[in-house]
C-alpha atoms as a PDB file:
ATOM      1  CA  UNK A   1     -46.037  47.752  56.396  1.00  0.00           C
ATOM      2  CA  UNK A   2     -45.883  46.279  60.006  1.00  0.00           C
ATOM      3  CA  UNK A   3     -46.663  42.451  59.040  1.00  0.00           C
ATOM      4  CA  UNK A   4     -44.009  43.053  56.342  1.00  0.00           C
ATOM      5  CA  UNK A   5     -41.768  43.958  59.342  1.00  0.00           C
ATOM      6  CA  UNK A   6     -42.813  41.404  61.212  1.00  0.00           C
ATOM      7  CA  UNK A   7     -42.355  38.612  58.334  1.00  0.00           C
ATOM      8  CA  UNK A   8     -38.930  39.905  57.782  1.00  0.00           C
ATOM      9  CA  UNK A   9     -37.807  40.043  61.645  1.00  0.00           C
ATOM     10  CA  UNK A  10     -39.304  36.434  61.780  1.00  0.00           C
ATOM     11  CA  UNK A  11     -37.512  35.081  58.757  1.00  0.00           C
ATOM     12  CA  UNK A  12     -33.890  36.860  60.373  1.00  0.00           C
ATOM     13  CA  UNK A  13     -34.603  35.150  63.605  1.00  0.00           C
ATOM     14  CA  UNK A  14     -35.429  31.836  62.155  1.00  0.00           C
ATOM     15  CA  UNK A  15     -31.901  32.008  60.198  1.00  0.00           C
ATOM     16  CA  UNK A  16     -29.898  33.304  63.498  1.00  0.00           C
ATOM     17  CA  UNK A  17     -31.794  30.144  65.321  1.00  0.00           C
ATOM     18  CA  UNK A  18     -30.923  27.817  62.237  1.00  0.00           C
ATOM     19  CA  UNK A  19     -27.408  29.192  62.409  1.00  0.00           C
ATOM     20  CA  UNK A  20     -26.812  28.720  65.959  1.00  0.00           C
ATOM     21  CA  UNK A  21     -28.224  24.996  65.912  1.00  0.00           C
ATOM     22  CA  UNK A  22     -25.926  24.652  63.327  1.00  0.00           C
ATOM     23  CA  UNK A  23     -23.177  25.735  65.128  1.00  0.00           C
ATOM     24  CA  UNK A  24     -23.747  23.841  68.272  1.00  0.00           C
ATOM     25  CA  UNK A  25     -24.525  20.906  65.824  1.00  0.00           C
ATOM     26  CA  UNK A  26     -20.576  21.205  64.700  1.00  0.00           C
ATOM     27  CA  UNK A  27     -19.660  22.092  68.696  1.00  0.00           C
ATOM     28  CA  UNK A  28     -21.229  18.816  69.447  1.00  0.00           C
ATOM     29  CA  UNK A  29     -20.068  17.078  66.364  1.00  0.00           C
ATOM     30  CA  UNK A  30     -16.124  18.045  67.619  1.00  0.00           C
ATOM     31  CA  UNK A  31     -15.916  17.797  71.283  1.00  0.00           C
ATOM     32  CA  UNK A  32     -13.770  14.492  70.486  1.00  0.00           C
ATOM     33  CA  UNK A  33     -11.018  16.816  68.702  1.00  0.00           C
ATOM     34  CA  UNK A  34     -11.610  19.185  71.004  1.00  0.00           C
ATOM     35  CA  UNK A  35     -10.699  16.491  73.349  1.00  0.00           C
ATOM     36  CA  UNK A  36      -7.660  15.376  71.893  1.00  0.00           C
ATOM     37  CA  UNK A  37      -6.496  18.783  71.499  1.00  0.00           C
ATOM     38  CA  UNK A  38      -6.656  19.907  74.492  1.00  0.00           C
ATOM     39  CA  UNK A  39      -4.939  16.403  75.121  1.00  0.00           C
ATOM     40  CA  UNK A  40      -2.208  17.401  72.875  1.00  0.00           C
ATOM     41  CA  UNK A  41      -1.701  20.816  74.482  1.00  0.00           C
ATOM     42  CA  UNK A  42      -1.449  19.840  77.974  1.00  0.00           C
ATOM     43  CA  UNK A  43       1.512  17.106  76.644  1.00  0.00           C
ATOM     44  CA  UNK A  44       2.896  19.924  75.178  1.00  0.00           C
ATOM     45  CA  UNK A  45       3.061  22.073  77.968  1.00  0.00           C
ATOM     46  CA  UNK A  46       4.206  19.210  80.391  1.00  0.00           C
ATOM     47  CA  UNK A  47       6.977  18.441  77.973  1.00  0.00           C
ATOM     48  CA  UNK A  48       8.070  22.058  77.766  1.00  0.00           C
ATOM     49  CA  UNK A  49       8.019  22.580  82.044  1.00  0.00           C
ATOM     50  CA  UNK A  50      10.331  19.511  82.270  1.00  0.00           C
ATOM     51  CA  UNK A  51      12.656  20.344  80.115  1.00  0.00           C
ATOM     52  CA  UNK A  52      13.078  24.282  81.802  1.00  0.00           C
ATOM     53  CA  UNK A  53      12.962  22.389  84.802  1.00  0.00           C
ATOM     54  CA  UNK A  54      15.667  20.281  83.577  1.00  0.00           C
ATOM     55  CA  UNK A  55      17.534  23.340  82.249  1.00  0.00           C
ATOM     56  CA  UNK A  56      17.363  24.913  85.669  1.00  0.00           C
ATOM     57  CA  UNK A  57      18.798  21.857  87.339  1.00  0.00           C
ATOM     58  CA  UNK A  58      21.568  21.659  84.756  1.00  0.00           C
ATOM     59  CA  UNK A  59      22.262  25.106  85.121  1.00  0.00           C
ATOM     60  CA  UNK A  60      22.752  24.732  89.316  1.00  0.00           C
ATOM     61  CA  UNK A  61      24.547  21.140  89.060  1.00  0.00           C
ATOM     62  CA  UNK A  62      26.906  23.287  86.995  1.00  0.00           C
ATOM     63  CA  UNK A  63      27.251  26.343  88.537  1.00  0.00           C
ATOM     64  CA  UNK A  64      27.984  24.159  91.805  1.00  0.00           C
ATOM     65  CA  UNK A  65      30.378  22.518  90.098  1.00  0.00           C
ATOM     66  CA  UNK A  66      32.191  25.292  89.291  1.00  0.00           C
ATOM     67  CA  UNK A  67      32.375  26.769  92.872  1.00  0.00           C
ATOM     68  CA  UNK A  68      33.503  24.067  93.947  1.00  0.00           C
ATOM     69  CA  UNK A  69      36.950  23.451  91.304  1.00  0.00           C
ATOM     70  CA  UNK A  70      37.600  27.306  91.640  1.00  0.00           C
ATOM     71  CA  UNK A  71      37.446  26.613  95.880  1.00  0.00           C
ATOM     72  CA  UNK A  72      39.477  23.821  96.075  1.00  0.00           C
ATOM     73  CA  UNK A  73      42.119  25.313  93.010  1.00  0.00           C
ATOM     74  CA  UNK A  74      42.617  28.244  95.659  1.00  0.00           C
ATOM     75  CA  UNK A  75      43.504  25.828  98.772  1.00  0.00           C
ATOM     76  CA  UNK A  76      46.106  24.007  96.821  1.00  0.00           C
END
């Protein structure tokens, strides 16, 4: 009974090793997507801070612009 334990614990580590060298196989096989993901991404999130920050700038210009008619409307 114990070799047939042993046999069986060797043939489930021998797939989880296969598995795993498979895996890094496909890791290895991908970093270039990976790559150009993460490429993709950080455009992405560059694109998206400009524009608040271009929001945010619109948003003062105008509000400045705004003070500034309703001051001068009450000193006529």
């Amino acid at each position: 009974m114990g070799s047939a334990n042993a046999r069986l614990d060797s043939a489930l580590d021998s797939r989880t090793q296969t598995r795993l060298l498979m895996r890094s196989g496909v890791a290895v096989h991908h970093t270039t997507l990976d790559r150009f993901i993460n490429f993709a991404e950080c455009c992405v999130e560059a694109g998206v801070q400009r524009s608040f920050g271009l929001i945010a700038w619109g948003l003062a210009v105008s509000t400045a612009c705004s003070e500034t008619a309703l001051h001068e409307g009450t000193q006529r």
